[in-house]
Protein backbone atom coordinates (compact mmCIF):
# COMPACT_ATOMS: atom_id res chain seq x y z
CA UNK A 1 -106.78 26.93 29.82
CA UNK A 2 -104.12 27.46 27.32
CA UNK A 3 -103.51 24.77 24.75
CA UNK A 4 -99.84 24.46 25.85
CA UNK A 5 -100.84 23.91 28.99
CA UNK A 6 -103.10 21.22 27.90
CA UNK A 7 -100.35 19.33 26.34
CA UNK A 8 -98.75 18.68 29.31
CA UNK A 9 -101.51 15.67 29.97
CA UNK A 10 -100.33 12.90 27.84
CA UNK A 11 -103.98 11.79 27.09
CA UNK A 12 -104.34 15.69 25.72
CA UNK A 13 -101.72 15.68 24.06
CA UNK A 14 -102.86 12.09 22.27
CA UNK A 15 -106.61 12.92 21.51
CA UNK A 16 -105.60 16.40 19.70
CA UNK A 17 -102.65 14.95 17.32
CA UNK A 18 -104.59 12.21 16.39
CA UNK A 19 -107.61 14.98 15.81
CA UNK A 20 -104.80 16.58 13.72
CA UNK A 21 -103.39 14.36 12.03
CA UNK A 22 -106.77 13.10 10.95
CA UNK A 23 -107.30 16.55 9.57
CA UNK A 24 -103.77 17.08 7.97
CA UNK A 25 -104.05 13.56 6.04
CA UNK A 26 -107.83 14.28 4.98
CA UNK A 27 -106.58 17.78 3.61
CA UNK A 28 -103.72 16.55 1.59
CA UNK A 29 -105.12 13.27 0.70
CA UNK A 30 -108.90 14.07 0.10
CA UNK A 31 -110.61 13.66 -3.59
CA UNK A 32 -107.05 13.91 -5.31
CA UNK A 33 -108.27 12.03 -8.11
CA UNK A 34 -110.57 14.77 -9.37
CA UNK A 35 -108.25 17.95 -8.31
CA UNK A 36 -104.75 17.34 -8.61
CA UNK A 37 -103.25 18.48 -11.77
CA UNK A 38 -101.71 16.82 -14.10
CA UNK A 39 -99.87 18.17 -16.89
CA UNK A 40 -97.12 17.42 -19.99
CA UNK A 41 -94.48 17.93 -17.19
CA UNK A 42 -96.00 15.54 -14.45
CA UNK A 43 -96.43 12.79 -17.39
CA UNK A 44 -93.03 13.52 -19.03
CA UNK A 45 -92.04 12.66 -14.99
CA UNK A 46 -93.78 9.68 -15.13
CA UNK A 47 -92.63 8.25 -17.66
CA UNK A 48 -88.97 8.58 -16.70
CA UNK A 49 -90.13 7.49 -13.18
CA UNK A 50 -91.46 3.98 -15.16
CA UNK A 51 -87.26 4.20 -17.29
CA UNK A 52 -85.71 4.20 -13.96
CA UNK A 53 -88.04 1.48 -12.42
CA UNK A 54 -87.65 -0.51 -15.34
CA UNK A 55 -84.43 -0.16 -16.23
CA UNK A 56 -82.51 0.28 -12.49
CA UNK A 57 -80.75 3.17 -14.38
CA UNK A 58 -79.79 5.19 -11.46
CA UNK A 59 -78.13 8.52 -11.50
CA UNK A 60 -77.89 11.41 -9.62
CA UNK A 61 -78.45 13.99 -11.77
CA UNK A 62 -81.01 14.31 -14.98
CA UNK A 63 -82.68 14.60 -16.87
CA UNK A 64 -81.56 17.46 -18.97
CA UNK A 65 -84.05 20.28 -19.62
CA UNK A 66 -86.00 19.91 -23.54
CA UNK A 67 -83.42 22.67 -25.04
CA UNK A 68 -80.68 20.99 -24.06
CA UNK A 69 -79.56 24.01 -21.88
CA UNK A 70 -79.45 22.83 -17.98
CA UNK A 71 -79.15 19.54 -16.10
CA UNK A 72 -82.04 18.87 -13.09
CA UNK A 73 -81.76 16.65 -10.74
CA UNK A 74 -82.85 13.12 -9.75
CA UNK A 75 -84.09 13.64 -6.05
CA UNK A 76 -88.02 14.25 -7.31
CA UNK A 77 -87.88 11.02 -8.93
CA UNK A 78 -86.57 9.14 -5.88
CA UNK A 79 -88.94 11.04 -3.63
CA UNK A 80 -91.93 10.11 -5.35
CA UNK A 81 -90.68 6.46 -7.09
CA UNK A 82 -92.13 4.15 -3.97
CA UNK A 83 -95.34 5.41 -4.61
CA UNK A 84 -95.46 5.40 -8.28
CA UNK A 85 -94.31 1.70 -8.18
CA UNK A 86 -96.90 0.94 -5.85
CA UNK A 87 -99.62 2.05 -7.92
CA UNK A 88 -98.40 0.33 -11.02
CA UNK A 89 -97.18 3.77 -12.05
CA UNK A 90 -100.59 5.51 -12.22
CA UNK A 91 -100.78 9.18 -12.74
CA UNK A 92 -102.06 9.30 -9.28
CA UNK A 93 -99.03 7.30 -7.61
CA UNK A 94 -97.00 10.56 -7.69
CA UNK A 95 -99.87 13.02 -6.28
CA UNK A 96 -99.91 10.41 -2.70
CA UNK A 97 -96.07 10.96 -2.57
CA UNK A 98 -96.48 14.51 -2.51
CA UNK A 99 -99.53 14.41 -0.08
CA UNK A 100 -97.19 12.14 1.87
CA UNK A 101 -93.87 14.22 1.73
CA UNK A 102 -96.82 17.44 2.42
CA UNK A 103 -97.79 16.14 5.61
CA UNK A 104 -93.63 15.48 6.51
CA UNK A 105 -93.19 19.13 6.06
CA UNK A 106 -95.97 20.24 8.19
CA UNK A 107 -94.55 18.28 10.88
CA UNK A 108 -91.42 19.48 10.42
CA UNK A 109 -92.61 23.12 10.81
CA UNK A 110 -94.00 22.60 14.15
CA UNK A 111 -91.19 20.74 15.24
CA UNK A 112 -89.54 24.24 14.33
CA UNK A 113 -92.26 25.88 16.45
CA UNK A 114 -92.07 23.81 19.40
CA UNK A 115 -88.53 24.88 19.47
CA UNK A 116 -88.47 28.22 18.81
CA UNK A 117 -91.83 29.86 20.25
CA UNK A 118 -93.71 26.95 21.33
CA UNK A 119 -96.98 29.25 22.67
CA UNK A 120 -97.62 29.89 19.11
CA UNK A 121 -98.21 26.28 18.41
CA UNK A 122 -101.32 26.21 18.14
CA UNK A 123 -101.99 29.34 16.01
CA UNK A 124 -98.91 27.50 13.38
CA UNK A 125 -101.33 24.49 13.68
CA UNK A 126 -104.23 25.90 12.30
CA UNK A 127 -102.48 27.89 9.88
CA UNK A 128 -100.14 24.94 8.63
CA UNK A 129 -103.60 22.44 7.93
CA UNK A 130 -105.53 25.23 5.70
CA UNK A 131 -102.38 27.69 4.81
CA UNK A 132 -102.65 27.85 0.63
CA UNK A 133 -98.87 27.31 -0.42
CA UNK A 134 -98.81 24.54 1.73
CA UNK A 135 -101.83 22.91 0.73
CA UNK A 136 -101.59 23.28 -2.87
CA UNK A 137 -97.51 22.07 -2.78
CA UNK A 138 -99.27 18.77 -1.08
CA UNK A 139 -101.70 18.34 -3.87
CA UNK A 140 -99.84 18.83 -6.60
CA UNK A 141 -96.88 16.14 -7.95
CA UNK A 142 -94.33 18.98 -9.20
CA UNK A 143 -90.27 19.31 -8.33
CA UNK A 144 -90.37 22.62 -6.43
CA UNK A 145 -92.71 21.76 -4.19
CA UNK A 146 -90.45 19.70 -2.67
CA UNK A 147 -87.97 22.46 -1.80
CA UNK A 148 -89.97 23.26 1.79
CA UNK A 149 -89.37 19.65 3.09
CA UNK A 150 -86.16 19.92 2.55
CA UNK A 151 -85.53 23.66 3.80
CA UNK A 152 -87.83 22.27 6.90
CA UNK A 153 -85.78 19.49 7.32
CA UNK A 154 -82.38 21.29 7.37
CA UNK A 155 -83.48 23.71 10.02
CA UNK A 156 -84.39 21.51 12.48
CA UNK A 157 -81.20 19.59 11.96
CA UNK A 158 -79.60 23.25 12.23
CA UNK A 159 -81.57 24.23 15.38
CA UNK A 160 -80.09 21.13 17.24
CA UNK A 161 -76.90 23.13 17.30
CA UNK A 162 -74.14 19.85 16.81
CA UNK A 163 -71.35 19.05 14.91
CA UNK A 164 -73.77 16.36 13.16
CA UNK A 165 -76.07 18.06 13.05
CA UNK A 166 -74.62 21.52 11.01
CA UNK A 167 -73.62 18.88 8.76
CA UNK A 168 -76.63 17.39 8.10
CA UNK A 169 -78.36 20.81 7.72
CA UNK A 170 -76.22 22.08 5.14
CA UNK A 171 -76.97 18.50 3.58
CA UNK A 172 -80.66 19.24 3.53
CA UNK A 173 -80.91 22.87 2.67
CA UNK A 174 -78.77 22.09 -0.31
CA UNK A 175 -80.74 19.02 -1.34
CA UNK A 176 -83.84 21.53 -1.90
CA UNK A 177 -81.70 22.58 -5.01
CA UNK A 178 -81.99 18.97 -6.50
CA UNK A 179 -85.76 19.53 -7.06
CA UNK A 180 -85.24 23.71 -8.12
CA UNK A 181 -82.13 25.15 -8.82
CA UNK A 182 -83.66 28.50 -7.58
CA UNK A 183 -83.37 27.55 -3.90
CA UNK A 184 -79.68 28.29 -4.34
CA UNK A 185 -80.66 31.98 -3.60
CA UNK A 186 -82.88 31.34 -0.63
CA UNK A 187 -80.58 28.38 0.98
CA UNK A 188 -77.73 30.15 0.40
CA UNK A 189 -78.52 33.16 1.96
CA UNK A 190 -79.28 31.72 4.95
CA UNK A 191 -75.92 29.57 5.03
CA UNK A 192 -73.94 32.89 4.71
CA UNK A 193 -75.55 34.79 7.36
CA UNK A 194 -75.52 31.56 9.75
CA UNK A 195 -72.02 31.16 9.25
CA UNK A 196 -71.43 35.28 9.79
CA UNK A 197 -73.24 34.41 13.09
CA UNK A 198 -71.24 31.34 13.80
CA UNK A 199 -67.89 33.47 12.98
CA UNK A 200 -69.24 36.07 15.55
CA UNK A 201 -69.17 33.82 18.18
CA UNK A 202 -66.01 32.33 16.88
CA UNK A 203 -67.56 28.70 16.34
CA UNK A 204 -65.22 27.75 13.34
CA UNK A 205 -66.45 24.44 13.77
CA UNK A 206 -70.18 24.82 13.39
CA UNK A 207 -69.25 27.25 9.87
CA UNK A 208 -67.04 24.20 8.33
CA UNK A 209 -69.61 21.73 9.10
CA UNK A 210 -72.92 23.82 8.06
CA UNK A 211 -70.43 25.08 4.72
CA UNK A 212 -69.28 21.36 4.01
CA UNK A 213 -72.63 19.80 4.16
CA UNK A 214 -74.06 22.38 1.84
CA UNK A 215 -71.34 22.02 -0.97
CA UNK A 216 -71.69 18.10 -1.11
CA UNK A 217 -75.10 18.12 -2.71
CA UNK A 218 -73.84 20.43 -5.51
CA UNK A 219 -70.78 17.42 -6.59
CA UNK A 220 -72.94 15.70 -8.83
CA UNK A 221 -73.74 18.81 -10.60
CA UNK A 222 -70.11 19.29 -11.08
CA UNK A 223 -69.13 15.81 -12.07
CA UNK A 224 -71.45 15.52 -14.52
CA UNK A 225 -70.01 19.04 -16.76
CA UNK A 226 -66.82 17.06 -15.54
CA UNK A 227 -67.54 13.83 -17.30
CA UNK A 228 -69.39 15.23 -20.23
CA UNK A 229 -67.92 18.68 -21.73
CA UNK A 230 -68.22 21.18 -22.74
CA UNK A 231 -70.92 20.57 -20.11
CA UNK A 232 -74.34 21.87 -19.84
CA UNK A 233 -74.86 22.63 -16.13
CA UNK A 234 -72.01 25.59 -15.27
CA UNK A 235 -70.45 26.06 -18.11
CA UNK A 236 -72.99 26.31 -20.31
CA UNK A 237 -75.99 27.66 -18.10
CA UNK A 238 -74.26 29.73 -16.34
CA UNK A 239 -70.53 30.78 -17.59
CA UNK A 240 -71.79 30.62 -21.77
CA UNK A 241 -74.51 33.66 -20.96
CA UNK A 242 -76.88 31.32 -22.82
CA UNK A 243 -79.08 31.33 -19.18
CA UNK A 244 -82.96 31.90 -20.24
CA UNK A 245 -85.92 34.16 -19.10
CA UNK A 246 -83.41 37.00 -17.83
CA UNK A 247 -84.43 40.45 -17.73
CA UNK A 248 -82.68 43.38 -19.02
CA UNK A 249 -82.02 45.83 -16.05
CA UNK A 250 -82.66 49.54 -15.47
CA UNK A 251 -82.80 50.96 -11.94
CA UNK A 252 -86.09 51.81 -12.85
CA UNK A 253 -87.26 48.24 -13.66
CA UNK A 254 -85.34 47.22 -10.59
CA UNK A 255 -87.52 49.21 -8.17
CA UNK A 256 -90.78 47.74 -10.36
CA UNK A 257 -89.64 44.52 -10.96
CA UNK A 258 -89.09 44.03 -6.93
CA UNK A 259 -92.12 45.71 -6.17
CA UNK A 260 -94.17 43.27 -8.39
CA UNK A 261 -92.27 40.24 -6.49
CA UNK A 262 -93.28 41.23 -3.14
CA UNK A 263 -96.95 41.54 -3.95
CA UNK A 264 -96.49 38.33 -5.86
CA UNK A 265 -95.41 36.70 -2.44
CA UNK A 266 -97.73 38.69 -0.09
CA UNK A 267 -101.28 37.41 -2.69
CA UNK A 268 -99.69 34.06 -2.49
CA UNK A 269 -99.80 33.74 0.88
CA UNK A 270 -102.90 35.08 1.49
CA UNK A 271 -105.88 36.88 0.15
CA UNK A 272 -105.65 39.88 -2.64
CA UNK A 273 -108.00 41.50 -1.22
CA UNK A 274 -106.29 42.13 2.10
CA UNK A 275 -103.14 42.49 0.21
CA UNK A 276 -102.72 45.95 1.17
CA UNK A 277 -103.38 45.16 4.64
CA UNK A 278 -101.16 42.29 4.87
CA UNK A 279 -98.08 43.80 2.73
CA UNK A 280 -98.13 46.50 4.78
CA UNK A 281 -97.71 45.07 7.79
CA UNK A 282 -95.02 42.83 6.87
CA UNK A 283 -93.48 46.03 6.16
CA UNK A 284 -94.12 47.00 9.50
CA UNK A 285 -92.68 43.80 11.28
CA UNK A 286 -89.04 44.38 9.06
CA UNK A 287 -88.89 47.75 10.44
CA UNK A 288 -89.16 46.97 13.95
CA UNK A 289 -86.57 44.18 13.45
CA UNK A 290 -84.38 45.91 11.43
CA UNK A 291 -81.80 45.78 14.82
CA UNK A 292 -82.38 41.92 15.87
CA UNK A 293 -80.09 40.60 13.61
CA UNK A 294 -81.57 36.45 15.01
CA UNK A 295 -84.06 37.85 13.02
CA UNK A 296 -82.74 38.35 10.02
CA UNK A 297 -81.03 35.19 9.95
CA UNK A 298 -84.74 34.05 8.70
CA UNK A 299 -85.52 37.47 7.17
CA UNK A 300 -82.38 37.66 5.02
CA UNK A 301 -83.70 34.35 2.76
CA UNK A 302 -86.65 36.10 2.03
CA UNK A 303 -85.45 39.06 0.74
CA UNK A 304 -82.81 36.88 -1.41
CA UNK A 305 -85.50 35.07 -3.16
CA UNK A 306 -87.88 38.13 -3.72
CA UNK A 307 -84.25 40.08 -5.52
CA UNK A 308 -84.56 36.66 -8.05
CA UNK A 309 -87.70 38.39 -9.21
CA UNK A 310 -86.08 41.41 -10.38
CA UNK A 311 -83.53 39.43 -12.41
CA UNK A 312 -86.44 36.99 -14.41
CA UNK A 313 -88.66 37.94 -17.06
CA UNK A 314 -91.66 36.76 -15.34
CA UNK A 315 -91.91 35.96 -11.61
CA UNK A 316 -93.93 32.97 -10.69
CA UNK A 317 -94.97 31.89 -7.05
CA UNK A 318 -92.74 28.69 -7.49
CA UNK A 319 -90.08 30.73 -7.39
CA UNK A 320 -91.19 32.45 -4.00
CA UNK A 321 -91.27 28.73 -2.73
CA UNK A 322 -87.54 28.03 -0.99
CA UNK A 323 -88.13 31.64 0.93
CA UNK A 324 -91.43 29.59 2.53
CA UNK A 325 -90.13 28.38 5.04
CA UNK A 326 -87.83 31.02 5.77
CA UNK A 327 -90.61 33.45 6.60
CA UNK A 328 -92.87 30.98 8.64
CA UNK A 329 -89.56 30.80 10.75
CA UNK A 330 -89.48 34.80 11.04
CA UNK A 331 -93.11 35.08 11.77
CA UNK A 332 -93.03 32.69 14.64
CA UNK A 333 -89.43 33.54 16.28
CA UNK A 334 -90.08 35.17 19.63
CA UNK A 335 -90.85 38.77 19.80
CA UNK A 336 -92.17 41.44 22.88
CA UNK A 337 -94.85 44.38 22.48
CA UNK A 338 -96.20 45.51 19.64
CA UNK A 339 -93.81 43.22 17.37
CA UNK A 340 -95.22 40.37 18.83
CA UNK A 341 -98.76 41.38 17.95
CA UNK A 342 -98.12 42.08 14.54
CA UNK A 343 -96.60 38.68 14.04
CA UNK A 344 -99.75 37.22 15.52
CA UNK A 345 -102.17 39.76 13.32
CA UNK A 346 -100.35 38.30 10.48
CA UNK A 347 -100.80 35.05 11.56
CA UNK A 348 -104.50 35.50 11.69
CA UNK A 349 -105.05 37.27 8.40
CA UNK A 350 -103.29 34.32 6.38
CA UNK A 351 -105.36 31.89 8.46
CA UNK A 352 -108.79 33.68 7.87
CA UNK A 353 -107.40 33.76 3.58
CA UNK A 354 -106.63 30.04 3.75
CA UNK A 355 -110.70 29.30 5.17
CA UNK A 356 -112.01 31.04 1.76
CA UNK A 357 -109.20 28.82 0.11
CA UNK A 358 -109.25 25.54 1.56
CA UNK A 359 -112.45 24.14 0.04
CA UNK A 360 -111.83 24.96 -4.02
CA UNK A 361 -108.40 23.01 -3.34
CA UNK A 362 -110.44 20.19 -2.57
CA UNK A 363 -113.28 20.27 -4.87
CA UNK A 364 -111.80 21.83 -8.21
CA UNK A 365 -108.72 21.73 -9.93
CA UNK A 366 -107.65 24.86 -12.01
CA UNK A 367 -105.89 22.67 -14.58
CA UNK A 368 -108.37 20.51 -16.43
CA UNK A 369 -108.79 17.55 -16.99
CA UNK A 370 -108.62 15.93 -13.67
CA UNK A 371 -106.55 12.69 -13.11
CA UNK A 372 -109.37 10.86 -13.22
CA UNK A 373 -110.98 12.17 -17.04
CA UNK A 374 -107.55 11.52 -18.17
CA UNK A 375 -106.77 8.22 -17.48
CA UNK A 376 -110.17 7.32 -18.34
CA UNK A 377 -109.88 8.28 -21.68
CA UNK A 378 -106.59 7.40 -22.08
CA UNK A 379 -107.43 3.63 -21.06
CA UNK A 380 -110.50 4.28 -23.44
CA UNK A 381 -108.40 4.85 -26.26
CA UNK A 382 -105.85 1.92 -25.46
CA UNK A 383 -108.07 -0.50 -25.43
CA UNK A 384 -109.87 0.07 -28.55
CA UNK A 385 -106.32 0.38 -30.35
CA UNK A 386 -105.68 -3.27 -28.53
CA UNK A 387 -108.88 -4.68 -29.22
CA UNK A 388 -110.24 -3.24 -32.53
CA UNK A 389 -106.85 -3.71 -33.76
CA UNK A 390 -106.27 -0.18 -35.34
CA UNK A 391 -103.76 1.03 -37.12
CA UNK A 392 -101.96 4.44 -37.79
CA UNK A 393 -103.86 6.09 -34.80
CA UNK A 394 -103.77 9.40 -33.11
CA UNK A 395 -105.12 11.95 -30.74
CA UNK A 396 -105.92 15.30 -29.68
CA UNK A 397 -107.30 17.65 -27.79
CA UNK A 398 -109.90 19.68 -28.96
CA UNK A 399 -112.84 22.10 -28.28
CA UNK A 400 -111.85 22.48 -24.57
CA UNK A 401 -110.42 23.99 -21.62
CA UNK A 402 -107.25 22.39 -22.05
CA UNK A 403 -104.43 24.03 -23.62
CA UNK A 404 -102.61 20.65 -24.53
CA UNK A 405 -104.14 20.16 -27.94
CA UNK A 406 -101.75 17.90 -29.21
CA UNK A 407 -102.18 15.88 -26.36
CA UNK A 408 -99.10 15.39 -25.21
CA UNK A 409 -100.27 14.44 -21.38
CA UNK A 410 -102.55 11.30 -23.20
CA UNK A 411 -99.60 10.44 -25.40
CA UNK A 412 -97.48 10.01 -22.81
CA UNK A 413 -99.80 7.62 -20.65
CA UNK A 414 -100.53 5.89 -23.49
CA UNK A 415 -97.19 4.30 -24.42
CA UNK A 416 -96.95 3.39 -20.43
CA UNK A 417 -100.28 1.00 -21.37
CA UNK A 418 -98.34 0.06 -24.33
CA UNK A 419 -100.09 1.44 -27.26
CA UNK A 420 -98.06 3.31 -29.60
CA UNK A 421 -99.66 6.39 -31.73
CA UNK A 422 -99.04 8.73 -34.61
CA UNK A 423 -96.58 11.96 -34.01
CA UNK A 424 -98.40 14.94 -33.47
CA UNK A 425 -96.99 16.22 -36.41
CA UNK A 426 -98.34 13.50 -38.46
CA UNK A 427 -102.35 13.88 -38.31
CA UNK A 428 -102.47 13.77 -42.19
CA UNK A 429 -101.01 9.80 -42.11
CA UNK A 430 -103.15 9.13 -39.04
CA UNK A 431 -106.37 6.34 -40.12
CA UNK A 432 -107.72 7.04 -37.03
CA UNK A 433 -108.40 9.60 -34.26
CA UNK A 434 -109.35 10.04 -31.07
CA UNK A 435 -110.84 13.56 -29.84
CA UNK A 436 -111.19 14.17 -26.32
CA UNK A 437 -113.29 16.62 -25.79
CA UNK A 438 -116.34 18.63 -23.44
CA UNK A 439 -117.95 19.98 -26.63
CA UNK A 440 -120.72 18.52 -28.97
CA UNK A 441 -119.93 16.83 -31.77
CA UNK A 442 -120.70 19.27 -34.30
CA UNK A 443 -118.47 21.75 -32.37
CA UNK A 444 -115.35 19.50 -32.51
CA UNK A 445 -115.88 18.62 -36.20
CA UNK A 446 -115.94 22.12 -36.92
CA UNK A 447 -112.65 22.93 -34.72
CA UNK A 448 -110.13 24.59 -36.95
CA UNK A 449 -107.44 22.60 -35.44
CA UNK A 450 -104.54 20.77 -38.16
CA UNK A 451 -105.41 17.97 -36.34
CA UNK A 452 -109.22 17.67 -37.78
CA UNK A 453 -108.67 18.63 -41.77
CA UNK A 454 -108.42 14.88 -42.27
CA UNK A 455 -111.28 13.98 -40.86
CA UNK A 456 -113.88 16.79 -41.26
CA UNK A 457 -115.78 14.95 -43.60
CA UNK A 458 -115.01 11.36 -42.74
CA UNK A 459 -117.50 8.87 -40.27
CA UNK A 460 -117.60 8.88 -36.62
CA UNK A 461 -117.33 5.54 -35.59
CA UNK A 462 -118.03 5.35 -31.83
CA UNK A 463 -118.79 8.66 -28.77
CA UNK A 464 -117.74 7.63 -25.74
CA UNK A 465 -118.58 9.20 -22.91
CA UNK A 466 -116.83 8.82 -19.54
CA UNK A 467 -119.03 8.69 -15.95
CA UNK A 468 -119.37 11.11 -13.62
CA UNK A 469 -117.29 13.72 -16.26
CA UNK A 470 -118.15 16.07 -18.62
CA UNK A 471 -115.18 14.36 -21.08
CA UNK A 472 -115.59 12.70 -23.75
CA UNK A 473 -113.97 10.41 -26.61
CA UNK A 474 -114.65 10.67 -30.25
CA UNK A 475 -113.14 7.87 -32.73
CA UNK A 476 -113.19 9.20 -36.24
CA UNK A 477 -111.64 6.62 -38.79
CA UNK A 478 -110.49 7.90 -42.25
């Protein structure tokens, strides 16, 4: 019997969304402590997650970028500030948020799927628990990966097909560009060729509700270049040519630049190795809906955010993340004949790439250390500042896997457990520092590292290991 057909029992229906949603809240929320990554930009968010606790200092818009060059929104900090607060503002308050706002999104999408192809729900339900981008943007406490809720969020409101609801949608899609600016190319896209659609079927109404509730969002942006010129937002990032990480184009690095985008987006979401396979039947699926223009209503978004790639120096998958949504739409809108069964191959192929996925999300995390190693030595270190007294202390990071020697990440957490250190740029005034490391001793004394000249030849006063890690915390005093 066919699953939908299943559903139709209540008590069917009950036993396999609890079965799912036991699944879906294991997956985001399981062993987060010793995967989820945490980096100088998560703890730079932290600590202006604690300002705006602290302080009530609300605003709509900040902070502004380290070079003083664009303005980001507020919305991540919102998103993410209940659960922060409610675990004293522990690195791993903002990693449940996410999990939390994950698991909204993958509702969302097969809300999306009941509505527009519901016999593919349970094929979206597999692939939504284990799918990579969508399990790693629930794991991971980082402003775009908030961008799919949102997107999700606005088309459902814009499948409800009201007055309210147009309005709401352009709300939501435009949102997404509070926690990346590059959703404007993705969102926007797809507000354009909605509103060509609406104007086809002369529903003026729906097009100045969708268009109004998308420009609202962008006010605040607006205000602030208003209220502080010569601004930073428009004018400067945008109208001064001072914009960053653009590439100079050639038709030539056009074609290449594209090219490199698309297999960007097609290893993303789902194995390299069947890249070839899987690229070129996306390829395929385009073609044969080349003359559905529903189709490209999702389609079009895609393509918008994949151009972005030709424009940037360096294409990363965050970028591909506001055309998510976008193409889980396409691949699940209804289709006949062989168009149908390449949506469904597709399907498959990112499922069977997200089983040889799933398990390292939950096990390992590619950044190291984990949350746990960190705030384990970073509570180390505080209290021996607090209790020993010390003065003119510092750390680093040294002899390890992490890139972060100056140890910004531990800096950062420390002044939250109010312990104040050193400048990284004044080791050779420091009386004492701490090392966190995975090497030996020997090996860290003999790092090359500005930060251990001082203290090459000077005592170590105390090793501290921390359980169940392979970190470690070296006190040298001078």
């Amino acid at each position: 019997m066919k699953l939908f057909e299943l559903l139709k029992s209540k008590q069917n229906f009950s036993l396999i969304f609890i079965f799912f949603a036991a699944l879906l809240i294991f997956t985001r929320f399981y062993n987060l402590d010793h995967t989820a990554r945490f980096t100088r930009d998560e703890s730079s968010d932290l600590l202006h997650m604690e300002t705006i606790f602290r302080q009530r200092k609300l605003t709509l818009v900040g902070p502004i970028s380290s070079d003083n060059v664009k303005v980001f929104g507020s919305l991540t900090y919102y998103m993410l500030l209940p659960f922060t607060a409610a675990t004293n503002f522990d690195p791993i308050g903002p990693v449940y948020g996410t999990a939390f706002w994950g698991i909204l999104t993958v509702l969302l999408l097969l809300a999306i799927t009941w509505k527009l192809n519901h016999r593919y729900l349970w094929l979206t339900a597999l692939l939504c628990l284990i799918w990579y981008p969508l399990v790693e943007t629930s794991r991971w406490a980082w402003n775009p990966h908030y961008v799919t809720f949102w997107i999700a969020l606005g088309i459902v409101a814009y499948l409800i097909k009201t007055k309210l609801s147009y309005f709401l949608a352009g709300i939501f899609l435009a949102l997404s560009f509070h926690n990346h600016y590059i959703a404007l190319f993705g969102t926007g896209t797809f507000v354009v060729v909605a509103s060509y659609l609406a104007w086809r079927k002369k529903q003026w109404q729906h097009i100045f509700w969708l268009l109004t509730g998308y420009i609202l969002p962008f006010i605040p942006f607006v205000l602030f270049d208003l209220r502080h010129p010569p601004g930073l937002f428009f004018s400067q990032y945008l109208a001064s040519g001072n914009t960053p990480h653009l590439a100079n184009l050639t038709l030539l690095s056009f074609v290449q630049r594209l090219w490199d985008s698309f297999w960007i987006m097609v290893n993303y979401i789902a194995l390299p190795t069947l890249g070839w396979l899987v690229g070129s039947l996306l390829v395929w699926l385009a073609w044969l809906d080349r003359k559905k223009i529903e189709h490209w209503l999702w389609l079009l978004p895609v393509i918008a955010q994949l151009l972005v790639g030709t424009i940037l120096n360096d294409f990363q998958t965050r970028y591909f993340l506001p055309a998510l949504v976008f193409f889980f739409v396409w691949l699940i809108v209804k289709r006949q004949g062989l168009a149908n069964w390449l949506a469904i191959a597709l399907l498959w192929l990112m499922i069977i790439s997200s089983l040889f996925t799933i398990i390292p999300q939950l096990i390992q995390t590619k950044v190291p250390p984990d949350i746990y190693s960190l705030r384990s030595a970073s509570q180390l270190i505080a209290n021996k500042i607090k209790d020993d007294g010390l003065n003119n202390a510092n750390v680093a990071v040294l002899a390890s896997k992490d890139s972060g020697v100056l140890g910004e990440k531990y800096r950062d957490y420390i002044s939250m457990l109010g312990v104040g250190l050193k400048a990284a740029s004044e080791y050779d005034t420091s009386e004492n520092l701490f090392v966190i490391s995975t090497a030996d001793e020997q090996t860290v004394k003999t790092d090359p590292s500005a930060a251990m000249q001082l203290f090459k030849g000077n005592r170590l006063d105390g090793t501290y290991t921390i359980p169940n890690s392979n970190w470690k915390v070296y006190w040298f005093h001078y």
